[in-house]
Protein backbone atom coordinates (compact mmCIF):
# COMPACT_ATOMS: atom_id res chain seq x y z
CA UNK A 1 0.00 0.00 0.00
CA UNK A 2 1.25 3.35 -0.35
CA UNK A 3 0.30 4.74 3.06
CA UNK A 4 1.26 2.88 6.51
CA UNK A 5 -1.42 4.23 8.15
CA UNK A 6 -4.73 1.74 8.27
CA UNK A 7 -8.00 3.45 9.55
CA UNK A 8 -10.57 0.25 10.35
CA UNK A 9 -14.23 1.58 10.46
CA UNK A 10 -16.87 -0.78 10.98
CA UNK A 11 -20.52 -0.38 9.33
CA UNK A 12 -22.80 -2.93 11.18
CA UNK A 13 -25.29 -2.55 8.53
CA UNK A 14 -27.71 -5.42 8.30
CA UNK A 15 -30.88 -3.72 6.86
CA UNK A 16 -30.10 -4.38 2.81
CA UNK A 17 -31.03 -8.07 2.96
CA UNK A 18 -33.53 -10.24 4.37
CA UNK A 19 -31.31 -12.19 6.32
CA UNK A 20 -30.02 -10.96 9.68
CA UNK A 21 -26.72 -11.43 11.12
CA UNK A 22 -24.37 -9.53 9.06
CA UNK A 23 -24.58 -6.54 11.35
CA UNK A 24 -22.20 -8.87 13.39
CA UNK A 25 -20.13 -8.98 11.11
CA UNK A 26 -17.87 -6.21 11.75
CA UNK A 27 -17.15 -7.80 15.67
CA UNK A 28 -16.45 -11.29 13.96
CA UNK A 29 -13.67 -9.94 11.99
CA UNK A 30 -12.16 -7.99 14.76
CA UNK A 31 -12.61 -11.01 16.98
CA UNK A 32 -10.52 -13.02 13.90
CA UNK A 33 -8.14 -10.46 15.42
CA UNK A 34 -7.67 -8.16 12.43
CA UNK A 35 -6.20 -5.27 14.26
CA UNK A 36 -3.00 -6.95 15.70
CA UNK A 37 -2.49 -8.93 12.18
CA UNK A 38 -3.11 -6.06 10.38
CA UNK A 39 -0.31 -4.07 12.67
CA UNK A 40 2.18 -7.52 12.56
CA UNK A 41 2.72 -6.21 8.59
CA UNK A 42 4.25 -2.80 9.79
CA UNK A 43 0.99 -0.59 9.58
CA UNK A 44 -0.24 1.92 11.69
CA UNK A 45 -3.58 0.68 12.84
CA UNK A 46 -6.37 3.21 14.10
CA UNK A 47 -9.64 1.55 14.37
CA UNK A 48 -12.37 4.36 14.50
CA UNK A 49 -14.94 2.02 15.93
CA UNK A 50 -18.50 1.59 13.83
CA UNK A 51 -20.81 3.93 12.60
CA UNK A 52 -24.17 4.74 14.17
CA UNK A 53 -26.92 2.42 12.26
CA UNK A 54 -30.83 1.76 12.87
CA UNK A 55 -32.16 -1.65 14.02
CA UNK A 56 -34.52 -3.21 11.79
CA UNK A 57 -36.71 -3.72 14.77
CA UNK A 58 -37.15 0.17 15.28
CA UNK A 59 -38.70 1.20 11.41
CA UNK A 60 -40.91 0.69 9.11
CA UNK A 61 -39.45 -0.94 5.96
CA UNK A 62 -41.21 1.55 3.94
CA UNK A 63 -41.56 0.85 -0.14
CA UNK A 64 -41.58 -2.58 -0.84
CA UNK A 65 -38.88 -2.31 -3.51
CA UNK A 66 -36.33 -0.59 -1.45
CA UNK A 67 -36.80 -1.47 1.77
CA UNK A 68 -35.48 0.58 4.83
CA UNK A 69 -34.35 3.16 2.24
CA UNK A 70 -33.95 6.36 4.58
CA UNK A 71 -31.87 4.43 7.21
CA UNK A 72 -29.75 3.31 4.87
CA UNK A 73 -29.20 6.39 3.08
CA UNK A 74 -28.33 8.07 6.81
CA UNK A 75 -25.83 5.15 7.59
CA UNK A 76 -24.31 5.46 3.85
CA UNK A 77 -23.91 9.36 4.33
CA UNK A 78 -22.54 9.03 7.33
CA UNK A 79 -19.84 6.38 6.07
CA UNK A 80 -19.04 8.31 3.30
CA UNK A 81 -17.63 10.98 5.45
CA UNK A 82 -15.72 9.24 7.86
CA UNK A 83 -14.18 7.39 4.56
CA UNK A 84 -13.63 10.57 3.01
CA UNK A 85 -11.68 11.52 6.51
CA UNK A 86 -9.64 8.75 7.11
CA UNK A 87 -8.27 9.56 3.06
CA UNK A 88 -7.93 13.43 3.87
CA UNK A 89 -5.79 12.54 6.96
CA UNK A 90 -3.82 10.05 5.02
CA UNK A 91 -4.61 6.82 5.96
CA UNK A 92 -6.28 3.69 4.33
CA UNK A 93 -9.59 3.24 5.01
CA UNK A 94 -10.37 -0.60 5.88
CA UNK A 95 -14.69 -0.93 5.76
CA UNK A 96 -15.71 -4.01 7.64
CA UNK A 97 -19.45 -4.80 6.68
CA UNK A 98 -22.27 -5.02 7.20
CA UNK A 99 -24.56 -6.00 4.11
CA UNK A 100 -22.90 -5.10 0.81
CA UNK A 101 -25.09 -1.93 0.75
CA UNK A 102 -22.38 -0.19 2.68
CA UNK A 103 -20.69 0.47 -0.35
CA UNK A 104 -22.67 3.01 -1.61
CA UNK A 105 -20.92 5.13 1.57
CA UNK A 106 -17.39 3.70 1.22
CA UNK A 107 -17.03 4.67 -2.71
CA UNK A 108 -18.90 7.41 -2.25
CA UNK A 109 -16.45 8.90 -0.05
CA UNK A 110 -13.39 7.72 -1.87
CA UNK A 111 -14.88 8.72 -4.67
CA UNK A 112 -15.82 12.48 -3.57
CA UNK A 113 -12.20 12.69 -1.75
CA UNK A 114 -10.45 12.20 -5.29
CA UNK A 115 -13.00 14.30 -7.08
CA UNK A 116 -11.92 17.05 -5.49
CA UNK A 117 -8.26 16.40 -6.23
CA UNK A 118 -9.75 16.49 -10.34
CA UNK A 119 -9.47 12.97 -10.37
CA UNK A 120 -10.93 9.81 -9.97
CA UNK A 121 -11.16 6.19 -9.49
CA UNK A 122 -11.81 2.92 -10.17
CA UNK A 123 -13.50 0.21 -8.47
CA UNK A 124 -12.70 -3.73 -8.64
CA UNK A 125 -15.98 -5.77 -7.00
CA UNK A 126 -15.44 -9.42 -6.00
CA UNK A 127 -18.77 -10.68 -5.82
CA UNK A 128 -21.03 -13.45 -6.90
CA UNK A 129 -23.65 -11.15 -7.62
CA UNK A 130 -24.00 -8.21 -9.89
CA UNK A 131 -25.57 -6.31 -6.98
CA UNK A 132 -27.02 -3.80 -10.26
CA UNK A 133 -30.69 -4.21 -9.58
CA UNK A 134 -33.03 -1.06 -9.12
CA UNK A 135 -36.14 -0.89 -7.12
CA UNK A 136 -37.77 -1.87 -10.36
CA UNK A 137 -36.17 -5.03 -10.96
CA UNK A 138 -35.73 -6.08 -7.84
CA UNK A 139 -37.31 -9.26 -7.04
CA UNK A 140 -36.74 -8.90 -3.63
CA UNK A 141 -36.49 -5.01 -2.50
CA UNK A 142 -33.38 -5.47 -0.64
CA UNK A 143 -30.98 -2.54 -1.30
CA UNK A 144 -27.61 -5.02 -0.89
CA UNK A 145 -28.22 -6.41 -4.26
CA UNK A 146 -28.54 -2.83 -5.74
CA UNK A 147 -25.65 -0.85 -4.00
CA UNK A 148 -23.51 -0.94 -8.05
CA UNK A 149 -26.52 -0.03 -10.03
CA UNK A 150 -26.23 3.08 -7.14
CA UNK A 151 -22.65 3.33 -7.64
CA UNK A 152 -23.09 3.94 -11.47
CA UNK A 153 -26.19 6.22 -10.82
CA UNK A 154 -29.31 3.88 -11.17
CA UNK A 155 -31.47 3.64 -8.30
CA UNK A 156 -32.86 6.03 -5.61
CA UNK A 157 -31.70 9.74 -5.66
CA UNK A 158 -30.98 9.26 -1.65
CA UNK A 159 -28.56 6.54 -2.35
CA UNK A 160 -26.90 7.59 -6.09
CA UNK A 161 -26.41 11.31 -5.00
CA UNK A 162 -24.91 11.36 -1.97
CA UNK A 163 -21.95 13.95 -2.10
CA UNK A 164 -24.50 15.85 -4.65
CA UNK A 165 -23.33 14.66 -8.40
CA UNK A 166 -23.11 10.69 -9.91
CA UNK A 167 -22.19 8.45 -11.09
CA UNK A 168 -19.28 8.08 -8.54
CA UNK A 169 -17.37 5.35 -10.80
CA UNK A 170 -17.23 5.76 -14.48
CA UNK A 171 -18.49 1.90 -15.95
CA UNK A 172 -15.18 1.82 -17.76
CA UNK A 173 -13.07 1.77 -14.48
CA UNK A 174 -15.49 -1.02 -13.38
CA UNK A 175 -15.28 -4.13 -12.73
CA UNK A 176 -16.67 -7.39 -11.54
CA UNK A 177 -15.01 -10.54 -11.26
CA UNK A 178 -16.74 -13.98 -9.84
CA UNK A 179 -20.21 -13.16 -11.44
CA UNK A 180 -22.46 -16.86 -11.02
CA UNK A 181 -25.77 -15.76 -9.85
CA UNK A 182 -27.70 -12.69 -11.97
CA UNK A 183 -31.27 -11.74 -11.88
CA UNK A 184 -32.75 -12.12 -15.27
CA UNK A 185 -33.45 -8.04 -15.43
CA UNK A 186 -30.00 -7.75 -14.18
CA UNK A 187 -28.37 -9.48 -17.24
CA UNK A 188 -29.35 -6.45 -19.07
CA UNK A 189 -28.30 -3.55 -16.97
CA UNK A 190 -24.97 -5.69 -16.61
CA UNK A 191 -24.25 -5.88 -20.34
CA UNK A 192 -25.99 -2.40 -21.19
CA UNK A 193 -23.99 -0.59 -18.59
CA UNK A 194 -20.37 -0.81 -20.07
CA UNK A 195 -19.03 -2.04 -16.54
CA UNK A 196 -16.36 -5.26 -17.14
CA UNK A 197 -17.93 -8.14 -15.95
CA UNK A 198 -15.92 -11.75 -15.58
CA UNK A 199 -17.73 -14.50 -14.32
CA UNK A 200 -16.66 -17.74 -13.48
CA UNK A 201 -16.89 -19.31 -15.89
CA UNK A 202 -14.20 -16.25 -17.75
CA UNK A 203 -12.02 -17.52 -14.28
CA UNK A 204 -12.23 -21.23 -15.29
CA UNK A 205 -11.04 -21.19 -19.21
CA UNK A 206 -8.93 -18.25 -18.80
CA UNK A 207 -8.15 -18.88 -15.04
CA UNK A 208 -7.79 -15.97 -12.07
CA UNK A 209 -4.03 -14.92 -12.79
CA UNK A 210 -5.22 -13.51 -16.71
CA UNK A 211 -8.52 -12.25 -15.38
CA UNK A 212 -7.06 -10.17 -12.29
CA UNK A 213 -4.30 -8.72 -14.99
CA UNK A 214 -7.27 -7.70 -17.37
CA UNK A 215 -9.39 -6.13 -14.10
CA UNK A 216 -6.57 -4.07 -12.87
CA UNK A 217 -5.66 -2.66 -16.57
CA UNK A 218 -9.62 -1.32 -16.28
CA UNK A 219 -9.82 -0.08 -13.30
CA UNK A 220 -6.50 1.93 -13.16
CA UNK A 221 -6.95 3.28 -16.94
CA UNK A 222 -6.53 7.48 -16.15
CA UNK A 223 -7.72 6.82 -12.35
CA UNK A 224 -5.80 7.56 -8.71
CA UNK A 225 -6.34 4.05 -8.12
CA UNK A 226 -9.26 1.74 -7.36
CA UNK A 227 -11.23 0.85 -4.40
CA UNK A 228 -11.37 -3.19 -3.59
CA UNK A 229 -14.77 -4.32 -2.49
CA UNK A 230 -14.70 -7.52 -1.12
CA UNK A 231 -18.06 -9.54 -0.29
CA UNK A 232 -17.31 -12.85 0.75
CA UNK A 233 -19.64 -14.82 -1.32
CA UNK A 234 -16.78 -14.24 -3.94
CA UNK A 235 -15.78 -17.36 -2.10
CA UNK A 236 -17.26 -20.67 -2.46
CA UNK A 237 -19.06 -21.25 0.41
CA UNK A 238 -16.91 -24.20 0.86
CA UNK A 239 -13.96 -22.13 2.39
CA UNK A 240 -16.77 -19.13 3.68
CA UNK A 241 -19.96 -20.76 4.76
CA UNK A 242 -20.87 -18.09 6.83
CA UNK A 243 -21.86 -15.37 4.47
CA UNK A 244 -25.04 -13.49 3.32
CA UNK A 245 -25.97 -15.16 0.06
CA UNK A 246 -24.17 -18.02 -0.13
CA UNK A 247 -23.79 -19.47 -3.67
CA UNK A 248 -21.87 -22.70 -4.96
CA UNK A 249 -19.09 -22.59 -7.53
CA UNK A 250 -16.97 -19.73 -5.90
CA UNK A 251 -13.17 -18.98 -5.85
CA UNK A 252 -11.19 -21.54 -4.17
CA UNK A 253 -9.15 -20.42 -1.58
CA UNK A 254 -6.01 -19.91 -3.60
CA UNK A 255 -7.96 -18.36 -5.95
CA UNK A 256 -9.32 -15.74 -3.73
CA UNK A 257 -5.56 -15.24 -2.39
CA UNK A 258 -4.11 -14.52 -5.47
CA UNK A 259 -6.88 -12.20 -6.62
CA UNK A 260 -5.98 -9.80 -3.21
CA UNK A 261 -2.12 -10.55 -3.51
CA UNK A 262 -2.15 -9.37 -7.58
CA UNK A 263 -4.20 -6.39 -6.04
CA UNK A 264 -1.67 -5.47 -3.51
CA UNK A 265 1.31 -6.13 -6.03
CA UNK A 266 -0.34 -3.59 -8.56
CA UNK A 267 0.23 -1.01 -5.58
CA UNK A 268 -3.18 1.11 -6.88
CA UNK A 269 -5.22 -0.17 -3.92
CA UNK A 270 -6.77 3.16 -2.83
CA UNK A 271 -8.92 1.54 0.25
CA UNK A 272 -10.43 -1.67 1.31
CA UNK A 273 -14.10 -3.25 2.18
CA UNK A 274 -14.92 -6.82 3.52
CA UNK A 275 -18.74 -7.83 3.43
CA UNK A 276 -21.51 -10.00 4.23
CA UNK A 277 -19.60 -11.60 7.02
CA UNK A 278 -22.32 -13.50 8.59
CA UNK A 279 -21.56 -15.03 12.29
CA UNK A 280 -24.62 -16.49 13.17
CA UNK A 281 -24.55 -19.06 10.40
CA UNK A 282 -20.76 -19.48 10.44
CA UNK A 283 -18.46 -22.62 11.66
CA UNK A 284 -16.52 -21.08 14.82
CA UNK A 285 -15.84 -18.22 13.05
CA UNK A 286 -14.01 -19.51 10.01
CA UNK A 287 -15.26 -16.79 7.34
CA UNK A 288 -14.46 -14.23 9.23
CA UNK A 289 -11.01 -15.37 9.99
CA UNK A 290 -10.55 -16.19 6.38
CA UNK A 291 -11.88 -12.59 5.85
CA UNK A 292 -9.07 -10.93 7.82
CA UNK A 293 -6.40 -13.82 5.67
CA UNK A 294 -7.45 -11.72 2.46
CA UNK A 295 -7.13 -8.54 3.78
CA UNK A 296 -3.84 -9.09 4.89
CA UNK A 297 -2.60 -10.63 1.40
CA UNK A 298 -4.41 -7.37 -0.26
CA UNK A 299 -2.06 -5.61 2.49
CA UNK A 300 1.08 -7.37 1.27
CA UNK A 301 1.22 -10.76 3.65
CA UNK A 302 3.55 -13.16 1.60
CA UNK A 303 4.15 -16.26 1.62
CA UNK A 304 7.93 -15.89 1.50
């Protein structure tokens, strides 16, 4: 990385999905003991502790097709500054999720702090899903499987304007990689939005090492770098059972180590998010443990 400074700030988001658990998410990883790994690499760690979200329990889900939209919105705005904070002080911001809605704050401040240096970024999402619905294709009205669409300005005004302008990542500086589960409607924003998209079957013929050197060349084409947005169902659910939307045919655990350590090696890593870390369905923590193992190869751990 090129700053030895680490700021860790935890977004115990869980309203995005219909699922609960993630919101614990944040205290698995630390409990993995992220903070003193992350520091045994030669970083400066400040953890900034977790931003203020709602409870479920306490709202109204509201519309149908975007449920819990306001408190999201408020949690994503609020993100988005302390993000945009960590960067102005010169640190590296480290997101631990939370639902994979969180994003929409974490790019939005990296985004906004490198706008107004005239320049901008790129964004590399390892996911199985496309996470580019809209309320109107969602099947479900959970906001975690739109938060890209958002990114790229589709969706609600509350969630693809925050810091006042979109999109906040040009679809040419975007990229997916592990696509295996797309919503029919989805299919068509995916290929009609100009984002990269590799899924795995790209990873199988071609295989990760060809795929990660394509990604990288996209997202760091006239950007500052690229964020690294890392939901855990990248994996197959072998290696991270406990995760949101668990879905079979993942990365492998090598695979998923060299995607972070050609990351790291391209030294263009502007920040860092880990998602849909789910502790309630987990086996004694293992996804969360293997969640902190990534972030410290996409931090430079080697093996020699």
């Amino acid at each position: 990385m090129s700053h030895s400074h680490i700021a860790i700030i935890g977004a115990p988001l869980d309203l995005g999905q219909g699922r609960r658990g993630v919101d614990m998410g944040p205290s698995a990883v630390r409990v993995a003991n992220l903070n003193a790994r992350v520091r045994s690499l030669g970083y400066e760690v400040e953890d900034l502790g977790n931003i203020r979200v709602e409870q479920a329990e306490a709202w109204p889900e509201g519309d149908p097709q975007a449920k819990y939209l306001a408190q999201i919105a408020a949690a994503c705005e609020a993100l988005a500054t302390q993000v945009e904070q960590a960067l102005a002080g010169g640190n590296v911001p480290l997101v631990l999720g939370g639902d994979h809605s969180v994003a929409i704050g974490t790019v939005s401040g990296v985004s906004r702090h490198f706008r107004q240096r005239n320049q901008r970024i790129g964004l590399i999402w390892l996911d199985a899903h496309a996470d580019m619905n809209t309320p109107d294709s969602s099947p479900s009205g959970n906001i975690h499987g739109m938060p890209l669409a958002c990114l790229l300005g589709m969706g609600p005004a509350e969630l693809t304007d925050i810091g006042g302008y979109r999109p906040k990542v040009a679809p040419a500086n975007t990229v997916i990689v592990g696509l295996r589960a797309v919503d029919q409607a989805e299919k068509e924003y995916v290929h009609a939005s100009g984002v990269h998209a590799f899924t795995m079957r790209d990873i199988d013929e071609r295989g990760l090492g060809a795929v990660m050197e394509e990604a990288i060349r996209a997202a760091s084409e006239g950007t500052a770098g690229f964020h690294v947005s890392l939901d855990m169902d990248f994996v197959d659910p072998k290696d991270a059972p406990g995760v949101g939307t668990a879905v079979r045919g993942g990365a492998t655990y090598r695979e998923a180590h060299l995607a972070m350590e050609m990351l790291c090696d391209s030294r263009l890593v502007t920040s860092i998010e880990v998602v849909e870390v789910n502790p309630v369905i987990d086996e004694r923590n293992r996804t969360a443990d293997l969640a902190v193992e990534l972030v410290m190869s996409g931090l430079g751990k080697r093996i020699l």
